[in-house]
Protein backbone atom coordinates (compact mmCIF):
# COMPACT_ATOMS: atom_id res chain seq x y z
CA UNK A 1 7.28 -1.72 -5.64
CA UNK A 2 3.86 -0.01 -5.48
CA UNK A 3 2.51 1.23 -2.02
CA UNK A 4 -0.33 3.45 -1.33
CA UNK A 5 -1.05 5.67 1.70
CA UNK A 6 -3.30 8.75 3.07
CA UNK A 7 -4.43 10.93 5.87
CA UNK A 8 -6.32 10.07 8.90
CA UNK A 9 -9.81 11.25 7.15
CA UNK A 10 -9.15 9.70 4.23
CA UNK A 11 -9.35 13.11 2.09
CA UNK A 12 -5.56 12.40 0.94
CA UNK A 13 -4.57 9.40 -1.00
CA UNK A 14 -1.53 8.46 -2.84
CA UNK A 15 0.32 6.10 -4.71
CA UNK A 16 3.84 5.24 -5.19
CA UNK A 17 4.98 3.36 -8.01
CA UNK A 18 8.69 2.73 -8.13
CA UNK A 19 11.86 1.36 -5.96
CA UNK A 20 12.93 3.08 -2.40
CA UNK A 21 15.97 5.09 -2.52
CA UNK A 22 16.27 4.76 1.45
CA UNK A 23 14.12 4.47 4.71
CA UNK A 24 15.02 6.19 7.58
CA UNK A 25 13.47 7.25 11.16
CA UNK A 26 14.65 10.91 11.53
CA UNK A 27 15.29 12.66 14.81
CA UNK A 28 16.26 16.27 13.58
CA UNK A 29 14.41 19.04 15.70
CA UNK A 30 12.42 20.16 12.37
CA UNK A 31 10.89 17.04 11.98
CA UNK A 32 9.73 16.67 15.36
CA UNK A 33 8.41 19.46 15.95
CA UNK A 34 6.30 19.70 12.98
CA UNK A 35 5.13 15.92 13.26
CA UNK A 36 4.40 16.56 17.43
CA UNK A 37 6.38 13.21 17.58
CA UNK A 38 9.73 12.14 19.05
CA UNK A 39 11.23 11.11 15.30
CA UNK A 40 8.99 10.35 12.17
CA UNK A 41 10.17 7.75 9.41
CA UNK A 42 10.90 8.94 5.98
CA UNK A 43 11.08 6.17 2.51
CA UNK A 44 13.06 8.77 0.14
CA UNK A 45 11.85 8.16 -3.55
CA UNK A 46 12.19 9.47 -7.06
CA UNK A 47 9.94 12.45 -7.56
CA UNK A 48 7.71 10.77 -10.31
CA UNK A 49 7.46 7.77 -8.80
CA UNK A 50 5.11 9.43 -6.22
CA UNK A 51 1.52 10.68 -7.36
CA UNK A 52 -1.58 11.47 -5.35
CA UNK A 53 -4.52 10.13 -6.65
CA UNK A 54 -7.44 11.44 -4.59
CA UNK A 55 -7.38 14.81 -2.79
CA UNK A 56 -5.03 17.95 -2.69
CA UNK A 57 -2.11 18.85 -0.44
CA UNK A 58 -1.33 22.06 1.39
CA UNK A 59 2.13 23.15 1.07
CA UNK A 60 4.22 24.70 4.28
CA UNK A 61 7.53 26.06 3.66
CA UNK A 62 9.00 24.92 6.63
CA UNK A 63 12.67 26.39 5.92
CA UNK A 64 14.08 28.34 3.10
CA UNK A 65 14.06 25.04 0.56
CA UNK A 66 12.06 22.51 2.64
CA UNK A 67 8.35 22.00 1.68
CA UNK A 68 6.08 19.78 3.77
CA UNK A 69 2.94 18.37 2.12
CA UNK A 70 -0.04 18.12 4.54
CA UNK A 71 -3.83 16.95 4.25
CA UNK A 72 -5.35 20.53 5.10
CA UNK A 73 -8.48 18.60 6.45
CA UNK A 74 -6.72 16.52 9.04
CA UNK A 75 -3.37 18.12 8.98
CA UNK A 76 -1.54 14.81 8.21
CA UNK A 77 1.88 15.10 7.53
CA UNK A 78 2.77 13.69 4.40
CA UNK A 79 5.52 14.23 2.34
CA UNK A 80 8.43 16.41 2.50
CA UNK A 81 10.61 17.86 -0.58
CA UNK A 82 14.12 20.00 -0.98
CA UNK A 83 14.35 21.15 -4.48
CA UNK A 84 17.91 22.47 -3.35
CA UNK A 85 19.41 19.65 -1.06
CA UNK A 86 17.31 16.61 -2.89
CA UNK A 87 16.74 17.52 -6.04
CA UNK A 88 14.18 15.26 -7.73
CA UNK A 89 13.54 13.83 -4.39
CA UNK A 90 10.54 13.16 -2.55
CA UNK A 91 10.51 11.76 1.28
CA UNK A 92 7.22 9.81 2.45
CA UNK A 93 6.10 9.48 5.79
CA UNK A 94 6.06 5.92 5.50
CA UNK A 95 3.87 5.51 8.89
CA UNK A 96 1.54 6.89 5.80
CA UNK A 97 1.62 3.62 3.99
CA UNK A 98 -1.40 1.73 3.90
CA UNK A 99 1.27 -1.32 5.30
CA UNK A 100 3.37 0.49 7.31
CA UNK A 101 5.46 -3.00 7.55
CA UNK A 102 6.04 -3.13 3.66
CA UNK A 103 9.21 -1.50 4.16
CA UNK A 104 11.41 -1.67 6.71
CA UNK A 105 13.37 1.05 8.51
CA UNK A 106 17.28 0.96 7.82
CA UNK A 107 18.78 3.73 9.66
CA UNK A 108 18.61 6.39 12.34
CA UNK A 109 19.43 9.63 10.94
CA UNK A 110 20.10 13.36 12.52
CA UNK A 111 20.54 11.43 15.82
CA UNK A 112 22.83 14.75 16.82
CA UNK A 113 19.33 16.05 17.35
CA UNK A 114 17.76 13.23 19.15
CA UNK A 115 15.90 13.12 22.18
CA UNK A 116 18.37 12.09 24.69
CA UNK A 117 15.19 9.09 26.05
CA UNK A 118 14.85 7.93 22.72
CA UNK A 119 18.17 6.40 22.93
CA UNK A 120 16.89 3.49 25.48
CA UNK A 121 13.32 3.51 24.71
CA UNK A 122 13.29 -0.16 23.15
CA UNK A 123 14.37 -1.18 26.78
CA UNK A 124 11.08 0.93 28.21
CA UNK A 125 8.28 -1.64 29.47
CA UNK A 126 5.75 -2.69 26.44
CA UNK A 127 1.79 -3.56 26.55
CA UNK A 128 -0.58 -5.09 23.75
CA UNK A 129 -3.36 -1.74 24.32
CA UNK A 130 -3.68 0.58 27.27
CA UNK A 131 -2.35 -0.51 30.28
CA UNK A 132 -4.77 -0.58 33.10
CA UNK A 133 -4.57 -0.18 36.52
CA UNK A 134 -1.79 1.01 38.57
């Protein structure tokens, strides 16, 4: 498989050149909180199968292992590594990917830590764009 991906301005690009270990939408606190979102998706892959090509990443230790790579331009949230707990292990913010659709999600993971509304939210009303009107 080869995928590519970048920030919102564009400053960030990758590439990703190798076979998905996993893809999974995460709901742990961490995650949210750092992504301002209410779970982000993650496609786990080999460290060198993942390269960035155009740009350079800022590096937040977010816990005593965990390392999130960001655009420092645009502050997109792009990949996250645990040299302790996932050793040789990169996850991807696969909402990233240039097709998000390439790869679909196959689990739910750290649901402990959900948001108790994200449990029903498939059932929650749905429009094309912006509603209008009351």
């Amino acid at each position: 498989m080869i995928v590519e991906g970048g920030c919102h301005c564009g400053a960030v690009r990758y590439r990703i050149e190798g076979e998905p270990m996993t893809h999974a939408l995460c709901h742990c606190t961490d995650c949210r909180r750092h992504a301002g979102a209410p779970m982000v998706s993650w496609a786990m892959f080999p460290e060198n199968a993942v390269r960035t090509i155009k740009g350079a990443l800022k590096v937040y230790a977010s816990s005593e292992h965990g390392r999130r790579h960001f655009c420092a331009n645009c502050g997109t949230s792009l990949f996250y590594a645990n040299s302790q707990a996932l050793p040789g292990i990169i996850d991807v913010q696969s909402s990233t990917f240039d097709d998000p659709d390439v790869l679909p999600a196959q689990a739910h993971i750290q649901v402990a830590e959900r948001i108790g509304w994200m449990a029903t939210a498939h059932g929650l009303p749905e429009f094309e764009r912006f509603p209008t009107g009351p």
